[in-house]
Protein backbone atom coordinates (compact mmCIF):
# COMPACT_ATOMS: atom_id res chain seq x y z
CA UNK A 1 151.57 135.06 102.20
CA UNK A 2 150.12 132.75 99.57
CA UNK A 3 149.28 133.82 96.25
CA UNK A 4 145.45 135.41 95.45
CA UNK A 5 144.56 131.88 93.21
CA UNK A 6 145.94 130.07 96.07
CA UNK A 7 143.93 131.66 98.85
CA UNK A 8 140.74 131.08 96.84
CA UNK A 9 141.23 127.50 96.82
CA UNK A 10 141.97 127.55 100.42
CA UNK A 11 138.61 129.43 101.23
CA UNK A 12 136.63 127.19 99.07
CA UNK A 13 138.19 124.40 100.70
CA UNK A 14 137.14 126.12 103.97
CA UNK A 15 133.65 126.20 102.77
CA UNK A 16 132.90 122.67 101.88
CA UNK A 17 134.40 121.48 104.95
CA UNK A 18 132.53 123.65 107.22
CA UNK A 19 129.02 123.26 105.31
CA UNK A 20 129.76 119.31 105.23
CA UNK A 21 129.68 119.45 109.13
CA UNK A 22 126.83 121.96 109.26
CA UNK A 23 124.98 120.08 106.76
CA UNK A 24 122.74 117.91 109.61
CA UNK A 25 121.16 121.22 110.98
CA UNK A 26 120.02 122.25 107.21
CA UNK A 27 118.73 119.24 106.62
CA UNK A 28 115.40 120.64 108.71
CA UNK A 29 113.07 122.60 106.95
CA UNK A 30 110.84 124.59 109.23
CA UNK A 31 107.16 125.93 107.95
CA UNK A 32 104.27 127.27 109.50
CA UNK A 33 101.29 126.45 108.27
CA UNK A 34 98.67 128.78 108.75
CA UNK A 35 95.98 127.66 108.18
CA UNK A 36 96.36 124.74 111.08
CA UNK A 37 98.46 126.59 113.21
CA UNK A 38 100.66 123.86 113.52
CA UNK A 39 104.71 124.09 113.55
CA UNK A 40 105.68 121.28 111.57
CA UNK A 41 109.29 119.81 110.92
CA UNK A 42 110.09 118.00 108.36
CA UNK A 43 113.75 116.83 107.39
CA UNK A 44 114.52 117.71 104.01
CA UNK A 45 116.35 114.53 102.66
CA UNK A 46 114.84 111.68 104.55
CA UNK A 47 111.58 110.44 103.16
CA UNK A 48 109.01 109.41 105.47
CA UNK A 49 107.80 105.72 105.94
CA UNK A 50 104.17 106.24 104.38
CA UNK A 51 103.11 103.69 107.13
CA UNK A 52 104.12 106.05 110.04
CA UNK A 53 103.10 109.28 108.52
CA UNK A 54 100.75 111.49 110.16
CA UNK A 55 98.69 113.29 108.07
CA UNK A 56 96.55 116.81 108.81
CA UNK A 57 93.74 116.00 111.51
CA UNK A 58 90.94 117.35 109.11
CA UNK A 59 92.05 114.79 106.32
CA UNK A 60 92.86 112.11 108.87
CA UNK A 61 89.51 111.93 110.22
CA UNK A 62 87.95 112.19 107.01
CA UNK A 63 89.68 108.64 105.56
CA UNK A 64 88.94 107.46 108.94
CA UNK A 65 85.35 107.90 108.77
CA UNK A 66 85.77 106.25 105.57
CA UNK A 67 87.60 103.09 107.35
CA UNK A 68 84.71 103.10 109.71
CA UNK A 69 81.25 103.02 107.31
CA UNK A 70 83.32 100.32 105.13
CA UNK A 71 83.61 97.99 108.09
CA UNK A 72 79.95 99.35 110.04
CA UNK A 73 78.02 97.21 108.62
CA UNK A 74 79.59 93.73 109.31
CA UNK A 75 80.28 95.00 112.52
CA UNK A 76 76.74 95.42 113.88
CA UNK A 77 75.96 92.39 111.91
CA UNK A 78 76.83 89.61 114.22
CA UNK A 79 75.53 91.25 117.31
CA UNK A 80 72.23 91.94 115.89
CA UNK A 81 72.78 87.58 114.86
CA UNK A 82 73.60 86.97 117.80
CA UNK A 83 71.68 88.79 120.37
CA UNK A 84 68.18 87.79 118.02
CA UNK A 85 69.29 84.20 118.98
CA UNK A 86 69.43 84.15 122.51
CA UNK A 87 66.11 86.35 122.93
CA UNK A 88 66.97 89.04 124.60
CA UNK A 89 65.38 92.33 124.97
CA UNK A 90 65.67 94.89 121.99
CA UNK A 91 67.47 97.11 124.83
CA UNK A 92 69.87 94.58 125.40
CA UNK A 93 70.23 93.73 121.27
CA UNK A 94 70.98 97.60 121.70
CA UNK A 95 73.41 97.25 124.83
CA UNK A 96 75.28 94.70 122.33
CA UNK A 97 75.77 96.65 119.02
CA UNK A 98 77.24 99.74 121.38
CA UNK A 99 79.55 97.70 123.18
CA UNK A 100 80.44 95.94 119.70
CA UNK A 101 81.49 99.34 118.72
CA UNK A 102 83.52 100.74 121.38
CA UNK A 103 85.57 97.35 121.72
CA UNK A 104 85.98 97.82 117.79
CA UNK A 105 87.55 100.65 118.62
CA UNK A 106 90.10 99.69 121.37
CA UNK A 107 90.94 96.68 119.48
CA UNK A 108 91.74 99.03 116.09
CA UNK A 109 93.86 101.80 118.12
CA UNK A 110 95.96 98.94 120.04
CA UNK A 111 96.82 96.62 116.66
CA UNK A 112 97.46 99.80 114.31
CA UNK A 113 99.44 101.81 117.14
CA UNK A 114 101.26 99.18 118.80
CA UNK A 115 101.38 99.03 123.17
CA UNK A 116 105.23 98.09 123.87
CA UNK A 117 106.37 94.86 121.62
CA UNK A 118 104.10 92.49 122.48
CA UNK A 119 100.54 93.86 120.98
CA UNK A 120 99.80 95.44 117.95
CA UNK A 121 100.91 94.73 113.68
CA UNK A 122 101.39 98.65 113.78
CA UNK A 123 99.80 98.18 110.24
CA UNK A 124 96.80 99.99 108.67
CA UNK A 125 94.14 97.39 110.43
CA UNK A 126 90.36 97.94 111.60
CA UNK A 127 89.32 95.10 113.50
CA UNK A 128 85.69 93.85 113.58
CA UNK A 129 83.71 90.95 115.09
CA UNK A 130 84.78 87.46 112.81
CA UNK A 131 82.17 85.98 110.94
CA UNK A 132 83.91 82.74 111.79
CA UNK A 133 82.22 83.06 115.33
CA UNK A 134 78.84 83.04 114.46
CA UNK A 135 77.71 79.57 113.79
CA UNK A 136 79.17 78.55 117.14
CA UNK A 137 77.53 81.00 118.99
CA UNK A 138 74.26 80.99 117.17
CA UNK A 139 74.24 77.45 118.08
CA UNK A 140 75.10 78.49 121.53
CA UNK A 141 72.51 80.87 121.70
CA UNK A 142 69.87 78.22 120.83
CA UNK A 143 70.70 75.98 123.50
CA UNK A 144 71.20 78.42 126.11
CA UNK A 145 68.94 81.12 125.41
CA UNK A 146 68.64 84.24 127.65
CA UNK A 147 70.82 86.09 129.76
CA UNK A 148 72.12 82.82 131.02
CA UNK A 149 73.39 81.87 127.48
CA UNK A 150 75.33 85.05 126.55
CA UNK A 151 77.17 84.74 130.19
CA UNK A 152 78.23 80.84 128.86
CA UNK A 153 78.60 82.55 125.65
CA UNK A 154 81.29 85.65 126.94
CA UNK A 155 83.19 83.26 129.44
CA UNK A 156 84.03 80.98 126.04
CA UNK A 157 85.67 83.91 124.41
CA UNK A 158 87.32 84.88 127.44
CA UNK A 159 88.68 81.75 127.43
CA UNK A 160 89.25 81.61 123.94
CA UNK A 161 90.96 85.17 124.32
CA UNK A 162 93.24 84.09 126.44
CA UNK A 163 94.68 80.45 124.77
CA UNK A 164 95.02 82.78 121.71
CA UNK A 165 97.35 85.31 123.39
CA UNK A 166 99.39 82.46 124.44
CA UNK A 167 99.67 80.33 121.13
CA UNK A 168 100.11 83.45 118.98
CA UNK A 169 104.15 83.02 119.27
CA UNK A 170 103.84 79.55 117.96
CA UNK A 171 101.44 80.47 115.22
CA UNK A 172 104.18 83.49 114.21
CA UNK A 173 106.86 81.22 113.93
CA UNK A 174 104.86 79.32 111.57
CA UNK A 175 105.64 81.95 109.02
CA UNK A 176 108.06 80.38 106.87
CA UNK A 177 105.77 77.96 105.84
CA UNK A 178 104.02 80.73 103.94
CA UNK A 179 105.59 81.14 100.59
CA UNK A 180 104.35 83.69 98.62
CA UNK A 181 102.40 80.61 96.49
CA UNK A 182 100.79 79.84 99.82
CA UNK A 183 100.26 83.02 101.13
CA UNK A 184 98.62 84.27 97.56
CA UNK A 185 96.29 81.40 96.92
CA UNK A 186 95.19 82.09 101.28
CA UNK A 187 94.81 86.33 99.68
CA UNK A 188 93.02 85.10 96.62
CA UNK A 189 90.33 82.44 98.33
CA UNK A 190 89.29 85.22 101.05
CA UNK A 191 88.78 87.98 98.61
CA UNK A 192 86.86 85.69 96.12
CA UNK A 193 84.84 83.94 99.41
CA UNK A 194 84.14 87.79 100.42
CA UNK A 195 82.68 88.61 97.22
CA UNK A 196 79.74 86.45 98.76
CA UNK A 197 78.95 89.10 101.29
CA UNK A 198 78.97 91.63 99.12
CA UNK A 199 76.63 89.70 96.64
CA UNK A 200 74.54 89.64 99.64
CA UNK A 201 74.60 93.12 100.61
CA UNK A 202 73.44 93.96 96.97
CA UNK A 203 70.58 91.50 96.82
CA UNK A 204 69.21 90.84 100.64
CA UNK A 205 70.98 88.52 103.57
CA UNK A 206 70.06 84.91 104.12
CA UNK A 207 68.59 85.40 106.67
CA UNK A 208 66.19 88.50 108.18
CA UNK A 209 63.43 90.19 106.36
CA UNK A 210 65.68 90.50 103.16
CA UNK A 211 66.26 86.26 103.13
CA UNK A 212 65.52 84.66 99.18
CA UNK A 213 62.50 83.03 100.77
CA UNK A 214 60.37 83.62 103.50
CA UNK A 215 57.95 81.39 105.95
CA UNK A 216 54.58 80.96 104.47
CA UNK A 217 51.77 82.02 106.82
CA UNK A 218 49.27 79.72 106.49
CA UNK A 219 51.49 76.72 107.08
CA UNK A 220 52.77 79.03 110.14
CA UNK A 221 48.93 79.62 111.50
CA UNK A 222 48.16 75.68 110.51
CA UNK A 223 51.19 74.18 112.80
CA UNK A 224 50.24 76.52 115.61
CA UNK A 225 46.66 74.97 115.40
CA UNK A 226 48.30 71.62 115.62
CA UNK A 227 50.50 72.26 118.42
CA UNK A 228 46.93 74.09 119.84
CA UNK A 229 45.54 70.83 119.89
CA UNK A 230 48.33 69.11 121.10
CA UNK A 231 47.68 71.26 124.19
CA UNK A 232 44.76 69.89 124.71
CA UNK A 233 45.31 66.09 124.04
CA UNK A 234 43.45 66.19 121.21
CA UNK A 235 46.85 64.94 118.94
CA UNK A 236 50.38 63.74 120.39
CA UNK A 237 52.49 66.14 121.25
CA UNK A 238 54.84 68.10 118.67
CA UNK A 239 58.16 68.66 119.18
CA UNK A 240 59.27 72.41 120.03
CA UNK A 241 61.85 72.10 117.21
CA UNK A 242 59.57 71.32 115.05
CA UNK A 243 59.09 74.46 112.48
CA UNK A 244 57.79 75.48 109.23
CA UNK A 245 60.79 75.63 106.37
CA UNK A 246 60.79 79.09 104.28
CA UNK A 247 58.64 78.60 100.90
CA UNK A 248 57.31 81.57 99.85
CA UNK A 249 59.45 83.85 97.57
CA UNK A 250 60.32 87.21 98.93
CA UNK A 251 59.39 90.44 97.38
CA UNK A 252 62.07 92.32 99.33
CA UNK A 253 64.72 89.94 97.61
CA UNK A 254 66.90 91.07 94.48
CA UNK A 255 65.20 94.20 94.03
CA UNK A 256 65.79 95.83 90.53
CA UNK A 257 66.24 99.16 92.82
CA UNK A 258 68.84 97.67 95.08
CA UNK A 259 70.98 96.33 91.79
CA UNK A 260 70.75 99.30 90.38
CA UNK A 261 72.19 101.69 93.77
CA UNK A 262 75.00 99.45 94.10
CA UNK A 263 75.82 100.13 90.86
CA UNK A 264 75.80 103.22 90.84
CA UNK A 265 78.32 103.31 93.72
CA UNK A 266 80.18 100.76 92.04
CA UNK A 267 80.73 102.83 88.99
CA UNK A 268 81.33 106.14 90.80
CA UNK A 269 83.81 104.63 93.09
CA UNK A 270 86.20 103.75 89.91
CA UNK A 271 85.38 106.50 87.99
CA UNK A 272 86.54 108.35 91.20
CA UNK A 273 89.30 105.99 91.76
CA UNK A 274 90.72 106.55 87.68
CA UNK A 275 90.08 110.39 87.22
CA UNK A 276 90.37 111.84 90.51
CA UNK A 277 93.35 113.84 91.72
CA UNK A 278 95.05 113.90 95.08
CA UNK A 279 92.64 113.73 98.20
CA UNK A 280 89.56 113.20 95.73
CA UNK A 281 90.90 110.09 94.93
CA UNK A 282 92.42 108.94 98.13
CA UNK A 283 88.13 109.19 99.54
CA UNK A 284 86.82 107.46 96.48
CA UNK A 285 84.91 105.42 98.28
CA UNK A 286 83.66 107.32 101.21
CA UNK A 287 82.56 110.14 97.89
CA UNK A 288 80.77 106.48 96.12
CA UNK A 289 79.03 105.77 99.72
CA UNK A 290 77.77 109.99 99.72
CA UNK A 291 76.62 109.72 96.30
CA UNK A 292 74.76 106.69 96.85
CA UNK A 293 73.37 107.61 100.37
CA UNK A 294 71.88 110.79 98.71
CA UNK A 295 70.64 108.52 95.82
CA UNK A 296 68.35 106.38 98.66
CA UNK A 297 67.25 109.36 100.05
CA UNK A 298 65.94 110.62 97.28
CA UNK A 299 64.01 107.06 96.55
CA UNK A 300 62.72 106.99 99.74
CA UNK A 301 64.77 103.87 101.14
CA UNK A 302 66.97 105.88 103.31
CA UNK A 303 65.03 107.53 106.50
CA UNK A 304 66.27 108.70 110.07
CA UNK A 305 63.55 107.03 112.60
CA UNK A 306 66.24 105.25 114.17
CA UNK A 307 68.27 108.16 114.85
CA UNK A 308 65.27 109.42 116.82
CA UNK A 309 64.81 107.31 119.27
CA UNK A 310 68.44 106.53 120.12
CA UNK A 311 70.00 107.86 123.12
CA UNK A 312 72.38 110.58 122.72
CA UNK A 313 74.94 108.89 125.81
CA UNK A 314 75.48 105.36 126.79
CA UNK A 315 78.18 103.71 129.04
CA UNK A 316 79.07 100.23 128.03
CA UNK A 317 79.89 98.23 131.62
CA UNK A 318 82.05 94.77 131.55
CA UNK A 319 80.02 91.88 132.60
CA UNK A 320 76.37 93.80 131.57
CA UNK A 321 74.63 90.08 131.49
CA UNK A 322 76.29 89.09 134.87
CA UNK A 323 79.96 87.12 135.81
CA UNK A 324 80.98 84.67 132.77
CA UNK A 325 80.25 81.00 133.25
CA UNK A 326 83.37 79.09 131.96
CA UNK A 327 82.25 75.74 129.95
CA UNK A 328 85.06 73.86 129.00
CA UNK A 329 83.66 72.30 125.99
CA UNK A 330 82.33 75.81 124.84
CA UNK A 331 85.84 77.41 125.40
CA UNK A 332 87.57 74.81 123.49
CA UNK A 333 84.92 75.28 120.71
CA UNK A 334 85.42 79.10 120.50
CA UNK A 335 89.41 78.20 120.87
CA UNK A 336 89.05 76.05 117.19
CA UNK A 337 87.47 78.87 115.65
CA UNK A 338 90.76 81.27 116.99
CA UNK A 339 92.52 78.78 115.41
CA UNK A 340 90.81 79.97 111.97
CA UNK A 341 90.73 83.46 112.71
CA UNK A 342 94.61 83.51 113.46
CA UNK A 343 94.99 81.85 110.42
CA UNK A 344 92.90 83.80 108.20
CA UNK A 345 94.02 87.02 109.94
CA UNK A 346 97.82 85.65 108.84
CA UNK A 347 96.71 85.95 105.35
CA UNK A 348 95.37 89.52 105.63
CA UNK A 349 98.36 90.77 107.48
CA UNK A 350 100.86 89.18 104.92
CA UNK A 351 98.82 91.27 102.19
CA UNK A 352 98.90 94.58 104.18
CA UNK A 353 102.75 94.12 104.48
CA UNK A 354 102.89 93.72 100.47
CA UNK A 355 100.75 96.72 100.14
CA UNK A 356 102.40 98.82 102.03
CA UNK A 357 105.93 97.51 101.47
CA UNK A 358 106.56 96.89 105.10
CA UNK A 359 108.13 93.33 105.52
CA UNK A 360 106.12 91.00 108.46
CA UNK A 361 108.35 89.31 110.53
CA UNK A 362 107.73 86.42 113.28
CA UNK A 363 107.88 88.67 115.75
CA UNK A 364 105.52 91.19 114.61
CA UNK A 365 103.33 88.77 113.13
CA UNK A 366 102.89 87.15 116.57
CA UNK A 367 102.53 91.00 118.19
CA UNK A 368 99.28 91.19 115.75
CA UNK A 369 97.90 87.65 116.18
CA UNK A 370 98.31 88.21 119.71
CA UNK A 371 96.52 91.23 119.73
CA UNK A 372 93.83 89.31 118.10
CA UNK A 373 93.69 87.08 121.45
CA UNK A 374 93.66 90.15 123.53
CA UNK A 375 90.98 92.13 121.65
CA UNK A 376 88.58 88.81 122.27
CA UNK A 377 89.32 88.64 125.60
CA UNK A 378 88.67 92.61 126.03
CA UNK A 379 85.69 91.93 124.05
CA UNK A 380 84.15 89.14 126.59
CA UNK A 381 84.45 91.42 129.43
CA UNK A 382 82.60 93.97 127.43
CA UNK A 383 79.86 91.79 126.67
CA UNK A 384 81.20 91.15 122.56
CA UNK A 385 82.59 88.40 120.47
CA UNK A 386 86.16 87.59 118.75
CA UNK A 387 87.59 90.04 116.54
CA UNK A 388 90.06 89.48 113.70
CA UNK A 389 91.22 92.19 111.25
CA UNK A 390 88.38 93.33 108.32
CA UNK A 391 89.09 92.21 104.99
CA UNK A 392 87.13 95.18 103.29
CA UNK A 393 89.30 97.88 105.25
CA UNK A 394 92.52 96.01 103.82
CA UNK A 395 90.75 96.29 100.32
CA UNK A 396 90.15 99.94 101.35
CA UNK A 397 93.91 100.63 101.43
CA UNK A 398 94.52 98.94 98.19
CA UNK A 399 91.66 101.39 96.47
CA UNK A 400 93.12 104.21 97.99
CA UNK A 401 96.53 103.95 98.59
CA UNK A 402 97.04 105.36 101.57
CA UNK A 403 99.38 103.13 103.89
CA UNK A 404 98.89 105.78 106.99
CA UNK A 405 98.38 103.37 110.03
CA UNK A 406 97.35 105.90 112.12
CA UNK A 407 94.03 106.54 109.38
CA UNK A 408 93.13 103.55 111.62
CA UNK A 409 94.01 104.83 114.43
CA UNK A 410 91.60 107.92 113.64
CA UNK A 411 89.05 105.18 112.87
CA UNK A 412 89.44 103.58 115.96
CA UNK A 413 88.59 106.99 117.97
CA UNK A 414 85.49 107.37 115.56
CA UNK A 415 84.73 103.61 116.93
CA UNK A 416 84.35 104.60 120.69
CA UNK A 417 82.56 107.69 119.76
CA UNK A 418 79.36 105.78 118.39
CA UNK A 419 80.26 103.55 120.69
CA UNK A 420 79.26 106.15 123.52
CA UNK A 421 77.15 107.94 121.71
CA UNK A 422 74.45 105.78 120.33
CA UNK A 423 72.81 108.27 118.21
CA UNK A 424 75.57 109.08 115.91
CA UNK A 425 76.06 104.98 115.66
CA UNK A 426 72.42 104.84 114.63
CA UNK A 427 72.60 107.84 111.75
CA UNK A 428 75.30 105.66 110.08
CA UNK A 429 73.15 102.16 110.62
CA UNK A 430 70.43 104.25 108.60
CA UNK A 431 72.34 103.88 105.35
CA UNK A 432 71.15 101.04 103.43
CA UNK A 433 73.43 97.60 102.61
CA UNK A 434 72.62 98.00 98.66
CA UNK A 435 75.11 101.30 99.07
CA UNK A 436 77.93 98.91 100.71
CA UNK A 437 77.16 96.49 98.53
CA UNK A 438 78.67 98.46 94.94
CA UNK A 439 81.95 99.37 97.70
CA UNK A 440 82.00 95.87 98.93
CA UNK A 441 82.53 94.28 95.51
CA UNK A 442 85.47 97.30 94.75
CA UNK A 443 87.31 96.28 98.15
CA UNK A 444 87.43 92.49 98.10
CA UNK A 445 87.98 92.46 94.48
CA UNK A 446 91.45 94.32 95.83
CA UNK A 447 91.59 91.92 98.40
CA UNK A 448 91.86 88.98 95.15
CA UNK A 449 94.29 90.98 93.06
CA UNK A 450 96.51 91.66 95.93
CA UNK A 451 96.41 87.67 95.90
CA UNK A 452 96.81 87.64 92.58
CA UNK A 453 99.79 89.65 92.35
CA UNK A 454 101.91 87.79 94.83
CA UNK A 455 101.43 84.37 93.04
């Protein structure tokens, strides 16, 4: 029989050995939270990637919501462009911000949650409709106006959709030509070119009823006497394209009011941003938007007519205009602006993987620019345009830190809901640009430092 000391040591021995193998079944720490009625389980040692977390549903939906009126704006933008240029009917201008919106949203849910290893960055991403598209469709839209036009219009992007799908491996494999001094500058120049649209959210767009100048009225009434009389063989005949520049300053342009609402969101977004703790700070900006929405209200600028006369239920059906007309010289115009998109969507993915510390590879890289290609091609069938990832919502995760891809996700689901219902898209269309305008400038100026700090 050994000794007392002896047997001690033995036990204790005993004890370490047996605790070192049952050590994987205590590293699991059970709770029930109550107040969700959820059973989580959480391992006690092993931290969780903050890019694959899954946060409460309540708080998810909230930055998600956030996500989506950051992006909302320049996402009904270029259908409203766009639809106004080929003439259609204010239904079908409708038809065309609802479909822009639910193909938002299945773009968003397949490039932040991934489907198998082909599709998806599995990154933080909303996507939108690229601004890079418009020109080419706006002039498009002029020379094929009417339904006609939008089916030439949707069989490019089809097209388009589809050679971008298939040169998004090559375009991946392009990656080690980005350096961080190359892929910095690419950051920097899109969050300094974006400051532009917020500039213009602030004062008025170029173009529209907020435009610097507007069309004078009685040059307007004086060449539609000419043309009058050209009718009637009284003078030669005037060329349709013949039209009256803008001369007239516009009252509606660089109002004091409008300066003075997007600063206020400006300043309550990093005053927000600096002081707040937690969750308050991680909603900055959706807390900025609030404060300033409540601020227009009170003026008067902020009203719900629109909300009104929406439809509370709307199904968005592929090929709404009729079957797509493939052009081959419109398809390889809409493939050149890919081109750009892929590249510029390069940059924005390379600056979400420094964010959130997740390294972009070739292959994952080409699993995101390919999704790009497959979002445009889902987007022609819905009756939409190219989408690329939005710069603002990769600002958005600079501001607040959160690196949760499946926020997005949340965002995405928000998406097809206004989508579908048309209503609740029209309640967030209500709230004025000046508001996005102060959040704009906060998110893009992200978008520069994030530039900034990899150079």
């Amino acid at each position: 029989m050994p000794p007392p000391g002896r047997t001690r040591h033995i036990w204790r021995f005993a004890h370490k050995a047996i605790a070192k193998r049952a050590a994987p079944l205590s590293q699991f720490r059970y709770r029930m939270d109550l107040g969700q009625g959820v059973l989580m389980a959480r391992e006690h040692n092993a931290a969780v990637d903050p890019v694959d977390e899954i946060l409460p549903p309540l708080r998810m939906a909230t930055l998600g919501l956030q996500h989506v009126l950051v992006m909302y704006a320049g996402a009904v933008a270029v259908p409203l462009i766009v639809g106004r240029a080929l003439n259609l009917a204010p239904e079908d201008v409708a038809f065309l911000i609802s479909a822009d919106l639910f193909c938002c949203g299945i773009a968003t849910i397949i490039q932040s949650l991934g489907v198998t290893r082909w599709f998806g960055i599995q990154l933080p991403v909303m996507m939108g409709v690229t601004f890079a598209s418009v020109g080419p469709m706006v002039a498009m839209a002029n020379a094929y106006p009417g339904p006609d036009g939008a089916r030439m219009i949707f069989g490019a992007i089809i097209g388009a959709g589809i050679v971008a799908m298939l040169i998004a491996p090559f375009i991946g494999r392009m990656l080690r030509f980005f350096p961080p001094l190359v892929t910095g500058t690419i950051i920097l120049v899109i969050g300094v070119t974006l400051m532009r649209v917020g500039i213009n959210w602030i004062f008025g767009n170029p173009v529209g009823p907020t435009a610097p100048r507007l069309v004078d009225p009685v040059a307007a009434g004086w060449l539609n006497n000419i043309k009058e009389m050209a009718g009637e063989g009284v003078v030669p005949a005037i060329p349709d394209s013949l039209k009256v520049a803008p001369s007239v300053q516009n009252p509606l342009y660089a109002r004091p009011v409008n300066i003075v609402i997007s600063g206020v969101v400006l300043v309550a977004i990093l005053l927000i941003a600096r002081f707040g703790r937690g969750f308050v700070a991680n909603i900055a900006v959706l807390l900025g938007m609030l404060i300033g929405a409540a601020l227009t209200i009170l003026l008067g600028q902020m009203t719900f007519d629109k909300v009104a006369e929406a439809h509370w239920f709307g199904i968005v059906t592929p090929f709404h205009f009729g079957m797509p007309i493939f052009d081959p010289v419109l398809i390889v115009t809409m493939v050149l602006v890919m081109i750009v998109v892929m590249i510029e969507s390069t940059g924005m993915f390379l600056a979400l993987g420094d964010m959130t510390g997740r390294r972009i590879t070739p292959e994952r890289l080409s699993a995101g620019l390919r999704t790009d290609g497959l979002g445009t091609l889902i987007g022609g069938v819905f009756n939409t345009f190219p989408y690329t990832s939005f710069s603002q919502n990769v600002g958005l995760v600079g501001v607040t830190g959160i690196k949760s891809r499946y926020i997005c996700v949340a965002g995405g689901l928000i998406l097809i809901l206004f989508g579908l219902v048309p209503k609740m898209g029209a309640a967030v269309e209500s709230l004025p640009t000046a508001v996005l305008g102060g959040a704009g400038l906060v998110m893009f100026g992200m978008v520069a430092a994030t530039g900034i700090r990899i150079l």
